[in-house]
Each structure stands twice: as structure tokens, then as C-alpha cells.
Protein backbone atom coordinates (compact mmCIF):
# COMPACT_ATOMS: atom_id res chain seq x y z
CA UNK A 1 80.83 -34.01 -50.45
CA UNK A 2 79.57 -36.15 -53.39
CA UNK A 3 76.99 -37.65 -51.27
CA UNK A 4 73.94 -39.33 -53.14
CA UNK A 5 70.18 -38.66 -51.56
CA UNK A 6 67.44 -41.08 -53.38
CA UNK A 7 63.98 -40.52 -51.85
CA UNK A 8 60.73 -42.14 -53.07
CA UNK A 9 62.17 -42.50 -56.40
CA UNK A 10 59.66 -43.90 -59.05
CA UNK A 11 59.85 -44.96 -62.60
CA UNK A 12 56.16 -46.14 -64.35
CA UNK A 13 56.52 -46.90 -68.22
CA UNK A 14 53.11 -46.07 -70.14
CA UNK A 15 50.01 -48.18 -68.30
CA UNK A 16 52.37 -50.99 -66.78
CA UNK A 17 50.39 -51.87 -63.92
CA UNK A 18 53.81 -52.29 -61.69
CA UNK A 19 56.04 -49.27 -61.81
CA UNK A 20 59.75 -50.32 -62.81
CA UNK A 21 61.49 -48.85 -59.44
CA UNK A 22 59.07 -48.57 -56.95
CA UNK A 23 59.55 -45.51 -54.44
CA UNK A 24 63.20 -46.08 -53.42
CA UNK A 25 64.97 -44.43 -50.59
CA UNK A 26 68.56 -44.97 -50.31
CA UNK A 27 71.58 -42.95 -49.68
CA UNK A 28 75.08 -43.44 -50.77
CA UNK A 29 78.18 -41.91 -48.43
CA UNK A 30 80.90 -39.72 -49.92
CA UNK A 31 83.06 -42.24 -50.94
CA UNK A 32 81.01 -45.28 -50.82
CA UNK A 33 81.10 -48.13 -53.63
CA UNK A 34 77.22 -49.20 -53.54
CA UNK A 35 76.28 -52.18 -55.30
CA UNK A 36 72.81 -52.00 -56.46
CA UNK A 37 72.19 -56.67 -57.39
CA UNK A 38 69.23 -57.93 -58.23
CA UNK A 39 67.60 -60.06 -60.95
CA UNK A 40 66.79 -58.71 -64.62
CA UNK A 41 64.16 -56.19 -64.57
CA UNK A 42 64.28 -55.62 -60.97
CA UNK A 43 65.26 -51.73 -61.27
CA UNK A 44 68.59 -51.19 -60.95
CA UNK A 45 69.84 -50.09 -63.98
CA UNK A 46 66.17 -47.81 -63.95
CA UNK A 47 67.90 -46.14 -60.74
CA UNK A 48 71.19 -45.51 -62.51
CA UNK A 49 69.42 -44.24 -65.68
CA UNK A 50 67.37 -42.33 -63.39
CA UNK A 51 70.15 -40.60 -61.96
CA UNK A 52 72.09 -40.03 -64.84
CA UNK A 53 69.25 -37.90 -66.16
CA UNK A 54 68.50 -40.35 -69.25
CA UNK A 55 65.37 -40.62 -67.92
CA UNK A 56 62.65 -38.47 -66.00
CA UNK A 57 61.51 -39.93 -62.49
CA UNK A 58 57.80 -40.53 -62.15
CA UNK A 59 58.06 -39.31 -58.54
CA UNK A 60 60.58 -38.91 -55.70
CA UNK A 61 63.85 -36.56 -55.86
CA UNK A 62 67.86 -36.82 -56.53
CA UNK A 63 70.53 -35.09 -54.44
CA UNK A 64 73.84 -34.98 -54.87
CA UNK A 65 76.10 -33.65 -53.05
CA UNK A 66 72.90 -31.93 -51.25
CA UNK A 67 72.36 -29.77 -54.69
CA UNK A 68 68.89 -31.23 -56.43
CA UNK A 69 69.41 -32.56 -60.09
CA UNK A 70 65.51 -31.91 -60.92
CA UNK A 71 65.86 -30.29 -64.29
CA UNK A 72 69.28 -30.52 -64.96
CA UNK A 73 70.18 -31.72 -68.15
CA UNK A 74 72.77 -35.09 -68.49
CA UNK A 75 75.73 -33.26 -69.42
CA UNK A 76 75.73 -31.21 -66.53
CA UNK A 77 75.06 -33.45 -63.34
CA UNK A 78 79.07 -33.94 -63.12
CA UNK A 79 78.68 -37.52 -63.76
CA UNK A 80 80.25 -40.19 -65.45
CA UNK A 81 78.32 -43.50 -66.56
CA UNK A 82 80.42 -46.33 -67.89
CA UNK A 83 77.90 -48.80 -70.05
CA UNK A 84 77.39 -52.66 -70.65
CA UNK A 85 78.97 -51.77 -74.32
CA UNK A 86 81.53 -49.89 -74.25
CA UNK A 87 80.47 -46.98 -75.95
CA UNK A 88 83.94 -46.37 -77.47
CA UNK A 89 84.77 -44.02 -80.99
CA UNK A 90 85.92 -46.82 -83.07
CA UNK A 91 87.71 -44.62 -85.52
CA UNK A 92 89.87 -42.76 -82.72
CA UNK A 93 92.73 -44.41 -80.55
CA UNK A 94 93.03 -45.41 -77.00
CA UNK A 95 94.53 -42.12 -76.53
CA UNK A 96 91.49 -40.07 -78.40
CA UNK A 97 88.98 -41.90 -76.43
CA UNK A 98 90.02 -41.25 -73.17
CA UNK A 99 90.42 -37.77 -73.92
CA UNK A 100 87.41 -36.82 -75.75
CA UNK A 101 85.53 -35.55 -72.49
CA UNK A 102 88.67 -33.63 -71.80
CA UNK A 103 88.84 -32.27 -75.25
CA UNK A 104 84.86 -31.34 -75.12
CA UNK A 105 85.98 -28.96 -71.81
CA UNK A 106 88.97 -27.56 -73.65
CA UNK A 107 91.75 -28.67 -71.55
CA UNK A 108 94.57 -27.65 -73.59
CA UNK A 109 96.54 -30.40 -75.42
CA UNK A 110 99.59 -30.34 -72.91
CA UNK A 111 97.10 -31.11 -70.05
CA UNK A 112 95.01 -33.58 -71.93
CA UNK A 113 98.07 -35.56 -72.65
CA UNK A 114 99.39 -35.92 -69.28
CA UNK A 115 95.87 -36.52 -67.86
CA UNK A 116 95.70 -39.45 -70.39
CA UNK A 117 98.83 -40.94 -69.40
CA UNK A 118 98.19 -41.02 -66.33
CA UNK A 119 95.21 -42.48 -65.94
CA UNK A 120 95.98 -45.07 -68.34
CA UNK A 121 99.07 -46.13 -66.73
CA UNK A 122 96.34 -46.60 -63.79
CA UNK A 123 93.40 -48.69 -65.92
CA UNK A 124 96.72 -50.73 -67.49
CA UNK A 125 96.77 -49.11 -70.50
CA UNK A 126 100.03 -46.95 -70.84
CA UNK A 127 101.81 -49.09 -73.64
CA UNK A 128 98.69 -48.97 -75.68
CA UNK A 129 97.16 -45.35 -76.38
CA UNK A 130 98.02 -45.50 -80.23
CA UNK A 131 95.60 -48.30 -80.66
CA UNK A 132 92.34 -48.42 -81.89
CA UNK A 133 89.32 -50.52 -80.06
CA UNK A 134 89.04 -52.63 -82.57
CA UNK A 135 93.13 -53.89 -81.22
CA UNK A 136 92.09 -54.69 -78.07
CA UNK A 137 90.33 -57.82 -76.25
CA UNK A 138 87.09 -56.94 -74.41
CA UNK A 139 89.13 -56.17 -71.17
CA UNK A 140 91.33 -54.10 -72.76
CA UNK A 141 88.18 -52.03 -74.31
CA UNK A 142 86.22 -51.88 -71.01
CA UNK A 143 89.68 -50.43 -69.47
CA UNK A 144 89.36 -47.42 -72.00
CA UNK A 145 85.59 -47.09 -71.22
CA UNK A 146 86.55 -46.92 -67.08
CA UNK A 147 89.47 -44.65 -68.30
CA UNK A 148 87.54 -42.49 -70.16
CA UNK A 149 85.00 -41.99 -67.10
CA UNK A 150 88.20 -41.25 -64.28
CA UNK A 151 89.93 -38.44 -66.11
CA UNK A 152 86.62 -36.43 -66.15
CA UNK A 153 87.08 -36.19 -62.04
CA UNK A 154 83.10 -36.33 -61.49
CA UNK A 155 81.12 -36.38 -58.29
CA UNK A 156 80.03 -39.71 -59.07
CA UNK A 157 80.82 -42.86 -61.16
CA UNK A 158 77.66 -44.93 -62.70
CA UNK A 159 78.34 -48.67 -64.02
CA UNK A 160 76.41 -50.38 -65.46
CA UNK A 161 76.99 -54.16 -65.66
CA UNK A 162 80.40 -53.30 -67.16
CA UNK A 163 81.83 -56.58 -66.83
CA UNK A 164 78.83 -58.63 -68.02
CA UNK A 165 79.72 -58.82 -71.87
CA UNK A 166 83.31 -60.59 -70.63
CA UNK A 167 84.16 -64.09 -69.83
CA UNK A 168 84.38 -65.93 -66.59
CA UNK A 169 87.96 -65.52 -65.74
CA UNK A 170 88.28 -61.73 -66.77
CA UNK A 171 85.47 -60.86 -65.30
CA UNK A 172 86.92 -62.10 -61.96
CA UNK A 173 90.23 -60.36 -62.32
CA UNK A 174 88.15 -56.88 -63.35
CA UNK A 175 86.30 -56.55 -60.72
CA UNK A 176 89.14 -57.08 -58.34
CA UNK A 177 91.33 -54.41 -60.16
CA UNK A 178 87.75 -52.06 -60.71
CA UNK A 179 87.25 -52.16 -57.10
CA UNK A 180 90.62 -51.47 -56.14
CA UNK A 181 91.21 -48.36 -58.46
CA UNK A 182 87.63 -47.18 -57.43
CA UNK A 183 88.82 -47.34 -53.60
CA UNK A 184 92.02 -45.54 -54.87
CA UNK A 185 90.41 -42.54 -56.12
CA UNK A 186 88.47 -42.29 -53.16
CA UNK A 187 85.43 -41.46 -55.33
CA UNK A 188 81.47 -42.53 -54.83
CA UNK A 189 80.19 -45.12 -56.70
CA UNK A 190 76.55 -46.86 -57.83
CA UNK A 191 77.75 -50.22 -59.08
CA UNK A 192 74.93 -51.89 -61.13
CA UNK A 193 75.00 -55.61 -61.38
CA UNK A 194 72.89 -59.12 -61.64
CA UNK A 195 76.03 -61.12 -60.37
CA UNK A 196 75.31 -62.06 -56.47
CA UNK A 197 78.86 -62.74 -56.60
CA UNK A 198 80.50 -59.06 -57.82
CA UNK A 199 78.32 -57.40 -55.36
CA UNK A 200 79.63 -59.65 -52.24
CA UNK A 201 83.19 -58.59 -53.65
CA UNK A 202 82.87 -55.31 -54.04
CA UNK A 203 80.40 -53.28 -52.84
CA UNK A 204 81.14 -51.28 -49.23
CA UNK A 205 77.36 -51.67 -49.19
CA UNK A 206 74.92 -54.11 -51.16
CA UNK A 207 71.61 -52.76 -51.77
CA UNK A 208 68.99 -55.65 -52.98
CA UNK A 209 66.21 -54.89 -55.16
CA UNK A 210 63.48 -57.04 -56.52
CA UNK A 211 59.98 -56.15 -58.51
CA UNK A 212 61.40 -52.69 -58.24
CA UNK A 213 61.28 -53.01 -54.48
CA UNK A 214 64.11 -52.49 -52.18
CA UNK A 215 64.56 -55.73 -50.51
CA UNK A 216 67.56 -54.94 -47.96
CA UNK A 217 70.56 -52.58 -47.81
CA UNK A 218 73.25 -53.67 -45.64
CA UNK A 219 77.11 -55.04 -45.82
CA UNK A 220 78.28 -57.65 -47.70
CA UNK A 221 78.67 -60.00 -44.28
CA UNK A 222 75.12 -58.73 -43.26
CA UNK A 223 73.49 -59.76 -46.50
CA UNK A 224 74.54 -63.19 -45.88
CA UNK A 225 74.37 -63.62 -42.23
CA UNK A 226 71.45 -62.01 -41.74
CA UNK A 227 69.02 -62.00 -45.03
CA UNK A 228 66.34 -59.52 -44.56
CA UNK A 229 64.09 -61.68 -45.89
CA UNK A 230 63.28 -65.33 -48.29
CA UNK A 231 64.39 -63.80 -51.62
CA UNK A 232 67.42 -61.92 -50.31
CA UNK A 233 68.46 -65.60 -48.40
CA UNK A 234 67.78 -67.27 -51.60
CA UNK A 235 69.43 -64.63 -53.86
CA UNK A 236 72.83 -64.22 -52.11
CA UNK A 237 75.01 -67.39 -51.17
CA UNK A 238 76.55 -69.48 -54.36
CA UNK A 239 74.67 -71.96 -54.00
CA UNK A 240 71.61 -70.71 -52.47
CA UNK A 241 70.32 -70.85 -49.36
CA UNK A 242 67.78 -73.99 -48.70
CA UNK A 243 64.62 -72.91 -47.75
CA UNK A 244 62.52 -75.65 -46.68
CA UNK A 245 58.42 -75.31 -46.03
CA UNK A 246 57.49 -76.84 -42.21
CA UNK A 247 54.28 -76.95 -39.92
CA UNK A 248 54.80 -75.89 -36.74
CA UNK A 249 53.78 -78.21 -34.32
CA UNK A 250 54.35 -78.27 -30.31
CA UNK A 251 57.07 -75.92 -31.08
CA UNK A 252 58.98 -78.64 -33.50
CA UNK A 253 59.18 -77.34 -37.90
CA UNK A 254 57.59 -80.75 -39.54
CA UNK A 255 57.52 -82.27 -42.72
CA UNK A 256 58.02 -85.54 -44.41
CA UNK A 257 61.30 -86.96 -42.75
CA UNK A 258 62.10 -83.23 -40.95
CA UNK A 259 61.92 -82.46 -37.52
CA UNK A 260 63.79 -79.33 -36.05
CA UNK A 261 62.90 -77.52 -32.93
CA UNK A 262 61.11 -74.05 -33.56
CA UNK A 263 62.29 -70.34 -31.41
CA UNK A 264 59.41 -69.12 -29.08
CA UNK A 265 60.07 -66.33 -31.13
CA UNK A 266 58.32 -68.02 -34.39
CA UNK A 267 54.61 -67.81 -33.73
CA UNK A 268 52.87 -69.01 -36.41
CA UNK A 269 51.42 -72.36 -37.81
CA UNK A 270 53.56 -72.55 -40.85
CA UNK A 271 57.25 -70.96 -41.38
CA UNK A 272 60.66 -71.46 -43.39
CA UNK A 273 63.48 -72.74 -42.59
CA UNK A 274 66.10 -71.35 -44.64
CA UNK A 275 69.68 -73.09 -43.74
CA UNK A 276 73.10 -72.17 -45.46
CA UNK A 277 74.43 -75.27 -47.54
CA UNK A 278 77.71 -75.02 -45.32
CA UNK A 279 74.90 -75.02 -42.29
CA UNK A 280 73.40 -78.16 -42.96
CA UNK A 281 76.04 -81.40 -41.58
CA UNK A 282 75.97 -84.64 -42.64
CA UNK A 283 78.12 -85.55 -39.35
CA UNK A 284 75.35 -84.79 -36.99
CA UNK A 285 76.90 -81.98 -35.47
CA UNK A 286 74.33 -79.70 -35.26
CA UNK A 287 70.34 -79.98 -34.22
CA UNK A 288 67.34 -81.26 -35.44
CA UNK A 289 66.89 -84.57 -37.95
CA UNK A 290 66.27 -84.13 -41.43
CA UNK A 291 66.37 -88.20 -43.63
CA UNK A 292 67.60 -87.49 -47.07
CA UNK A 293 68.55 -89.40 -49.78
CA UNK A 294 71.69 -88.14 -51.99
CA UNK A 295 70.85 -87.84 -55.43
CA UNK A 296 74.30 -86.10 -56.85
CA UNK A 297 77.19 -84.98 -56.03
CA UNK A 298 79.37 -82.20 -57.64
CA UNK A 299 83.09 -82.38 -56.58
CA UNK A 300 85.38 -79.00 -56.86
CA UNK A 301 88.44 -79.08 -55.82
CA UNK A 302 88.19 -77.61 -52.48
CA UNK A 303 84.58 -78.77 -51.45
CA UNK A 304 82.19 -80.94 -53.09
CA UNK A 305 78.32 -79.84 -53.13
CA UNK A 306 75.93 -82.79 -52.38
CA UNK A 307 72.58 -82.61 -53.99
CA UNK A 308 69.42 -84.32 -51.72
CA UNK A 309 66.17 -84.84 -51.71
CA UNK A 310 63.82 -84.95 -48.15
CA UNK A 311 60.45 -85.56 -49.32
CA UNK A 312 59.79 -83.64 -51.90
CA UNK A 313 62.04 -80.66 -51.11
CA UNK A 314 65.65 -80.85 -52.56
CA UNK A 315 68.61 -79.42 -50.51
CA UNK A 316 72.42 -79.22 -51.37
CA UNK A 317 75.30 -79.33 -48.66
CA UNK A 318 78.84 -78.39 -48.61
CA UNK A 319 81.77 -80.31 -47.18
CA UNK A 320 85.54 -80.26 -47.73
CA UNK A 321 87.64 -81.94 -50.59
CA UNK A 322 85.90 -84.77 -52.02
CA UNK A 323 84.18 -86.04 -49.53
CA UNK A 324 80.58 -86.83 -49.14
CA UNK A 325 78.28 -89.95 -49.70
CA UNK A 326 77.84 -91.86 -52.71
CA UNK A 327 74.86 -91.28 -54.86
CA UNK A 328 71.74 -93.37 -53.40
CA UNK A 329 73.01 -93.16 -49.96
CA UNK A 330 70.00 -92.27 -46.96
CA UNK A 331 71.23 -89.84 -44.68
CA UNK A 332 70.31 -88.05 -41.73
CA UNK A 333 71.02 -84.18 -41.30
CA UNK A 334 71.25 -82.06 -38.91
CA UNK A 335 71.05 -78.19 -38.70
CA UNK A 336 74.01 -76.05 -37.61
CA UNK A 337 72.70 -72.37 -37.87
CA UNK A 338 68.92 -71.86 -38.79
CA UNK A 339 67.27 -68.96 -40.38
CA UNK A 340 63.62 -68.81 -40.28
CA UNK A 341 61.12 -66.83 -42.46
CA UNK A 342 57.33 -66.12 -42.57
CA UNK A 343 55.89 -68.93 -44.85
CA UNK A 344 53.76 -66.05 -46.80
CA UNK A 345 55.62 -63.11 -46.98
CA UNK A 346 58.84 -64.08 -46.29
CA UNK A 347 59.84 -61.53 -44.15
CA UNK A 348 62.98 -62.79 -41.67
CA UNK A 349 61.09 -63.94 -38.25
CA UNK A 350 64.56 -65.07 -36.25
CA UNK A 351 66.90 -65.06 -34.64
């Protein structure tokens, strides 16, 4: 079982007065394609490096598959770590790439070859072994890096913002295609990225981390729907959630031009209202009044994204096609599905 045990792992460089990953506990399910998102220095690729036995842990342990790695060297964890940069032998072929580990083990040549060709068939890379990396596009040259980590057969993949180095429009079709073949070997998988949007798409489970805190762990649908706290709501969701400030008063969220009934659940004198852009109608559909002025709009095809301004907070809303007021036009909003968060902390109050 290539199961993955993290507990109170900690990573301090020198006399930094905040540790870089800050006593994490997580565990990862034979199998399971974890996505570990956050922003840049947040931890995640500490974690990785941390379990890849690059780098010693401060405190806190490493299991996997219920065996501790304390003191076992890199080489001999029984896992593969596919890089940022692709890491590649630029004087050897496709073909010699992808084999090297193979080689290092001394599979004999007959086995190495048939390995190779069958995993590059898999990674899209059959009619191109004689090449050299320096042939190949960026895609093509991350495909030898994943191929080169799948015909060792390791416990566990590590990547490590893979796709981050590639354009727009690969990067999309990668991670669709990584996904899949990752799913297809039926392997487990710690998927490092700073894209919100690769770890909605493919992680089983999305783990958030911030200030080398873990923020939430959950689905991909639970992230969203249910945002553990401020900076998870405001993290997730392309765009981001709106979170706007309100006093509570006589059980009604206030502020300039804002009015929007409070749960009996939300005790306390000032809170945030967080509210999904596809949440917040300009038809009046849902509840409470919020006066706005639109001060943009951004048209995309299939929705348009209005920019607004209540007071001094700014909000953006979704709706279909090309719709939506012109800029200048007052409106009034209303609230369809409401999150709300502790104005200091954060922390998710309801529902």
C-alpha cells in the first residue's frame, strides 16, 4: 500500500522567525492524486522536497507505505520526483532519457527497450525516442521528464509545478492528459502547484496551504462550496470570491449601501460576507440589497464578468453571454448563497 503518513512536519531555514512548513499533518490514500495549491512560498514544494529526502525535516515524521523514511537516503525512498525544469540529459535521446533509471538498476537492454516503448507510446512519445530534447517543444520535453518518472514503477510520484514553465493552452491540455495517465496507473500522487485552477481539475483531494499553514484539505467541490475559511474562499474560485466587511446590527450585515440579513448563528459585532461572483444577481433573485455602481465590464464568450463598486468595496458578478449593464449604470444586488467569515481571523462562521 503506497500510502503517505505526514505528521507535524516542520521545515525552519537558519533564524527565520516563521518556519517554511509549519507542523503539517496530512495523509495521502493508496492511490490518491493530492494536490498540494497555495501561493509562492507557502510550503508546498518544502513538503515535496521534504519527502523526497532533498531536505532534512526540522520536526515531525514521513511514512510511506507505513515504513519510516527517517534516514533514508533519496535514492532509496522508491520515489520519483518530476521537476519545474525538466531535468533532462541533453546529449542523450528521448529513448536514453527515459531509460537511464532503468539502466542505473541494470535491467537488461531487451527489457529496457520494451519498458521504453511502452511507456512512451503512453506519455505520446512513441514516434519520437531517437530525438534529442533539444527537438522537442516544452510539452514534448515535460512528456520525457513524466516518462522517465513512470517506467521506474515507484511507490509514489512527486511533481513539482511541472506544467508551470508552458504556455496557456498546453498547459490546459497537460494536465488533462497528466491526470488521466496518473489515474491509469493507479499510482499515488503529491501534485505541487500555485494554479487554483490545476488543483480544482485534478486533484482527488486539494490540500490548501498558506504561511506554511495548512488551511483546509477537502475535495475539489468542498473547497469551493464550503471554504474553510477567508483565504481559502478568496484563493479558490476564478474570479475570487467577494468578501465584503459588514457591522452587524439587529441581526442585519451593514455598510455603505449594503444591507443583508445575518444567521443567529453569526454572533459577533463585525463579520464577512464572502459571496460567489455567480452568487451575487443583478435580477433580484436572491436576498438582501446591496446599491452598486458598474464600473467595467469584461465580456467572454460564454459569460461576461461585471466589475462594481458599493462604497468603497469593489465586487465582480457573473451572468450569461454578453449581458450585463452598461458601464456607469446604479444597480441594486441581491445575494443568492452567502458565506460568512469571522471579520479577524477569518475562520468560516456559517452556514
Amino acid at each position: 500500500m503506497a500510502t503517505v503518513e505526514l505528521a507535524g512536519l516542520s521545515k525552519r531555514y537558519g533564524t527565520e522567525s516563521r518556519p517554511a512548513l509549519d507542523a503539517l499533518d496530512l495523509s495521502v490514500a493508496d492511490g490518491e492524486l493530492l494536490v498540494l495549491v497555495g501561493p509562492s512560498g507557502c510550503g508546498k514544494s518544502t513538503a515535496l522536497r521534504l519527502i523526497a529526502g532533498l531536505e532534512e525535516p526540522t520536526t515531525g515524521t514521513i511514512e510511506l507505505g507505513g515504513k519510516s523514511l527517517s534516514g533514508v537516503a533519496p535514492q532509496a525512498r522508491d520515489v520519483a520526483m518530476v521537476f519545474q525544469g525538466y531535468a533532462l540529459y541533453p546529449h542523450l535521446s528521448v529513448f536514453d532519457n527515459m531509460a537511464f533509471p532503468l539502466k542505473m538498476r541494470g535491467m537488461a537492454e531487451s527489457k529496457r527497450r520494451a519498458k521504453v516503448k511502452q511507456i512512451a507510446e503512453m506519455v505520446g512519445l512513441g514516434n519520437k525516442l531517437e530525438r534529442r530534447p533539444d527537438e522537442l517543444s516544452g510539452g514534448e520535453r515535460q512528456r520525457v521528464a513524466m516518462g522517465r518518472a513512470v517506467v521506474r514503477e515507484p511507490q509514489l510520484f512527486l511533481f513539482d509545478e511541472p506544467l508551470s514553465n508552458l504556455d496557456a493552452k498546453l498547459r490546459a491540455d497537460l494536465r488533462v492528459e497528466l491526470a488521466a495517465l496518473v489515474r491509469a496507473l493507479s499510482v499515488t500522487a503529491l501534485y505541487v502547484t500555485h494554479d487554483q485552477a490545476e488543483a480544482m481539475t485534478m486533484g482527488d483531494r486539494v490540500a490548501v496551504l498558506k504561511d506554511g499553514l495548512l488551511q483546509q484539505v477537502a475535495p475539489p467541490r468542498e473547497v469551493y462550496e464550503r471554504p474553510a475559511n477567508a483565504f481559502v474562499a478568496s484563493f479558490v474560485g476564478t474570479p475570487e470570491m467577494n468578501l465584503l466587511e459588514l457591522e452587524v446590527e439587529e441581526a442585519e450585515g451593514r455598510a455603505v449601501g449594503v444591507a443583508v440579513s445575518v444567521p443567529e448563528a453569526v454572533e459577533r459585532e463585525r463579520v464577512t460576507l464572502g459571496v460567489r461572483p455567480e452568487h451575487l444577481r443583478l435580477d433580484g433573485a436572491g436576498s438582501g440589497r446591496i446599491e452598486a455602481t458598474v464600473t467595467a465590464l469584461e465580456p467572454l464568450g460564454p459569460e461576461t464578468l461585471v466589475y462594481l463598486e458599493a462604497g468603497a468595496q469593489r465586487l465582480r458578478a457573473r451572468v450569461p453571454g454578453f449581458g450585463g449593464p452598461e458601464v456607469g449604470t446604479e444597480v441594486t444586488l441581491s445575494v443568492e448563497t452567502a458565506h460568512w467569515f469571522d471579520a479577524d481571523d477569518g475562520a468560516r462562521l456559517a452556514p
